[in-house]
C-alpha atoms as a PDB file:
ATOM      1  CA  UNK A   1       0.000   0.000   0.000  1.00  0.00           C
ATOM      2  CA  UNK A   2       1.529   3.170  -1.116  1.00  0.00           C
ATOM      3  CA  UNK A   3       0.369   6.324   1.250  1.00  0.00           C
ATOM      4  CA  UNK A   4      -0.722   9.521  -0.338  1.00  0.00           C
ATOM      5  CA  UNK A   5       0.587  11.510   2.586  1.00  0.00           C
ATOM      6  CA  UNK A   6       1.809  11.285   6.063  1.00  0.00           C
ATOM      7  CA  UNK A   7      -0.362  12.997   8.908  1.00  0.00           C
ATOM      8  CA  UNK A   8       1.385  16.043  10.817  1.00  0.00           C
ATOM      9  CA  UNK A   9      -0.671  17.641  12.980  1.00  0.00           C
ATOM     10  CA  UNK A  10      -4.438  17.177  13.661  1.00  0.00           C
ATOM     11  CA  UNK A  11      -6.801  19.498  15.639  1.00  0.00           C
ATOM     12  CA  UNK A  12     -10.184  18.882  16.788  1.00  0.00           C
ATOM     13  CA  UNK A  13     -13.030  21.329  17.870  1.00  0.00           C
ATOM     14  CA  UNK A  14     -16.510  21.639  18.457  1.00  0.00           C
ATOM     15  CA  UNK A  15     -18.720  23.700  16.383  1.00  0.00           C
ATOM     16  CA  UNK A  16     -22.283  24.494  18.487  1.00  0.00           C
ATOM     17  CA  UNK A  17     -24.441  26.050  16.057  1.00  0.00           C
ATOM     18  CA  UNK A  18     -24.693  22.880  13.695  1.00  0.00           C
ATOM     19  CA  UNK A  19     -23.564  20.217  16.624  1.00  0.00           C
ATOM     20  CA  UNK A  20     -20.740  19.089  15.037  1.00  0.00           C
ATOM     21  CA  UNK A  21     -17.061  17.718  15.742  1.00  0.00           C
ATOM     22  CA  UNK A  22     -14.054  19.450  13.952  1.00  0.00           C
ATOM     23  CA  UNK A  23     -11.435  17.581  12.692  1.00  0.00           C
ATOM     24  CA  UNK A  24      -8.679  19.063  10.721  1.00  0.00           C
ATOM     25  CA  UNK A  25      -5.619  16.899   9.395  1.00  0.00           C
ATOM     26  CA  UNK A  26      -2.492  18.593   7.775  1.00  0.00           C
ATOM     27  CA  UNK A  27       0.156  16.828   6.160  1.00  0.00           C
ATOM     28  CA  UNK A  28       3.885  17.115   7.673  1.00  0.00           C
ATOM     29  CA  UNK A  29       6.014  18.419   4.571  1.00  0.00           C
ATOM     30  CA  UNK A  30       9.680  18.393   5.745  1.00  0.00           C
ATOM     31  CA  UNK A  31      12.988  17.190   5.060  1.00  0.00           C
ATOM     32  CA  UNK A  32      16.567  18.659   6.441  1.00  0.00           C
ATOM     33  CA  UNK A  33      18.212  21.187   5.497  1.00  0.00           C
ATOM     34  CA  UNK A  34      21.469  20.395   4.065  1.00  0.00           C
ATOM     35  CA  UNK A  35      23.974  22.667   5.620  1.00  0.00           C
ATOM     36  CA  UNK A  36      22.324  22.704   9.356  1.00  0.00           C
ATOM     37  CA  UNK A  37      20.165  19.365   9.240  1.00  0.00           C
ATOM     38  CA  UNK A  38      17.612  20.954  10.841  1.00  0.00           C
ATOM     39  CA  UNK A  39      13.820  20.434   9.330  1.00  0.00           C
ATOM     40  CA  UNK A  40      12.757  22.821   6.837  1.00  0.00           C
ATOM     41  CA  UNK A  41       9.074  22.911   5.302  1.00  0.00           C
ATOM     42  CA  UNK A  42       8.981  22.763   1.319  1.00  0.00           C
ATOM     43  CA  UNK A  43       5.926  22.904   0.189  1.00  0.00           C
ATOM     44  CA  UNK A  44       1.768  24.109   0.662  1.00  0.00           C
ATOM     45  CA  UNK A  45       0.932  20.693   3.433  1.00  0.00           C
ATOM     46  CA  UNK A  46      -1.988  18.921   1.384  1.00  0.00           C
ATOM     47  CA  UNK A  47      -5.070  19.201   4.763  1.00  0.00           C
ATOM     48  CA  UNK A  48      -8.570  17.198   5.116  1.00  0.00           C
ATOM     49  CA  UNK A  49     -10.998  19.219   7.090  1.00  0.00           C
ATOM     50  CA  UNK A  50     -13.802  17.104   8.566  1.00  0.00           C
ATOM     51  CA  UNK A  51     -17.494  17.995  10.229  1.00  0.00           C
ATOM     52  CA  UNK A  52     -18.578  14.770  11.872  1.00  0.00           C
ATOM     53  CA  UNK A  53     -21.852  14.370  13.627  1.00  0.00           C
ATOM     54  CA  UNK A  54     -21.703  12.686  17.173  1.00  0.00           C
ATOM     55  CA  UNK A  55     -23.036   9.172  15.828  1.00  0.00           C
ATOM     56  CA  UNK A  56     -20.101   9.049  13.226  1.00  0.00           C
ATOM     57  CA  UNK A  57     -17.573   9.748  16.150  1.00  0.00           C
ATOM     58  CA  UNK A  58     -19.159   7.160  18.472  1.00  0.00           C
ATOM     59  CA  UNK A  59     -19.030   4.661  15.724  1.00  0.00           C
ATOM     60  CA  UNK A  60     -14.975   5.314  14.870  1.00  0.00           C
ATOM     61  CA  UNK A  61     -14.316   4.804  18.434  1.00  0.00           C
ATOM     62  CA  UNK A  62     -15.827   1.868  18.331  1.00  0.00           C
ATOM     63  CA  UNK A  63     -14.340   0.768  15.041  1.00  0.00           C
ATOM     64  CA  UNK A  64     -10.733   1.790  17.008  1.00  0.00           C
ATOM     65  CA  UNK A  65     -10.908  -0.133  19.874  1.00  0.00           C
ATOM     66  CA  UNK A  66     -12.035  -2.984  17.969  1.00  0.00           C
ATOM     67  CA  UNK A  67      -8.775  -2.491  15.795  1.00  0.00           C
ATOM     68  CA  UNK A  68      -6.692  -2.285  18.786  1.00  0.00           C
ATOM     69  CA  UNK A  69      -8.264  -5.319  20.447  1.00  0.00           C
ATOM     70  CA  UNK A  70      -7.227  -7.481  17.556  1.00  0.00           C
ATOM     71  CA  UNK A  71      -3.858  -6.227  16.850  1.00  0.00           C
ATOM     72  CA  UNK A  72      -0.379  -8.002  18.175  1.00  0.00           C
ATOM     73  CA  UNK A  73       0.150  -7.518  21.782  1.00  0.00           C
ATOM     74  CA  UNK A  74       3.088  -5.594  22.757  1.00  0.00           C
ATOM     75  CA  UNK A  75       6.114  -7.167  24.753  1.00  0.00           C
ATOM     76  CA  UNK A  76       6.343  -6.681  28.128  1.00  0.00           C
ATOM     77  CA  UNK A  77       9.810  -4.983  28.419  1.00  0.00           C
ATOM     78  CA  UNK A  78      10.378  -3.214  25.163  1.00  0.00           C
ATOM     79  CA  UNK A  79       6.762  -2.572  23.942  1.00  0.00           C
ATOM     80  CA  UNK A  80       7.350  -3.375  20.414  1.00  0.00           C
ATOM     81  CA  UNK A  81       4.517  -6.064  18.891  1.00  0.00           C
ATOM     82  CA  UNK A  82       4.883  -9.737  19.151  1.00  0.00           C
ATOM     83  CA  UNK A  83       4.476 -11.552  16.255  1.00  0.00           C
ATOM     84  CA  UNK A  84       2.638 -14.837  15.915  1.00  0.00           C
ATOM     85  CA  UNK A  85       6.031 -16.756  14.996  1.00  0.00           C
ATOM     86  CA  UNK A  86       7.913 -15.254  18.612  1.00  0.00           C
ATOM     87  CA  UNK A  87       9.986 -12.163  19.311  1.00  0.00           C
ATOM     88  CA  UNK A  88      13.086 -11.327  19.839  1.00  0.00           C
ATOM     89  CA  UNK A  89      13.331  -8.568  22.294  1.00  0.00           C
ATOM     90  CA  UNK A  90      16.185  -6.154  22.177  1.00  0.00           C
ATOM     91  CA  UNK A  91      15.985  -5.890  25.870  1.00  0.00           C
ATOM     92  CA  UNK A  92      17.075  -9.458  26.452  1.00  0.00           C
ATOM     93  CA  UNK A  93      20.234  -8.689  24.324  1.00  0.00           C
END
């Protein structure tokens, strides 16, 4: 799967007049500069702007925790998933 863009920041809000959540998601647009190495922003960030009603939040949480219920647990001491076939933990290095 090939992503059209990586997710930056995202901001949420709450509009009261129409009773709907606010979600805005901007794209992070960076890469280093090459004499200091420090990030530097090249381009207009591509952004999704979202006005969700309270039943379509309620159902993404759901959808969420049932995502995270069925995904690898994490390992005890360094966090990272355990796959089906074992792990090998860093830690234990």
């Amino acid at each position: 799967m090939e992503l059209a863009w990586v997710v930056g920041t995202m901001t949420v809000g709450y509009d009261e007049l129409s009773d709907r959540i606010l979600l805005v998601v901007e794209e992070v647009v960076v890469e280093p500069d090459e004499e200091s190495g420090e990030p530097v922003s090249l381009e207009e960030p591509a952004s999704l702007r979202l006005r969700l009603t309270r039943g379509q939040v309620a159902a993404y949480i759901e959808h969420a925790r049932a995502l995270v219920a069925a995904g690898r647990p994490p390992c005890r001491l360094c966090g990272q998933p355990i796959d089906t076939e074992g792990h090998v933990c860093p830690r234990l290095n």
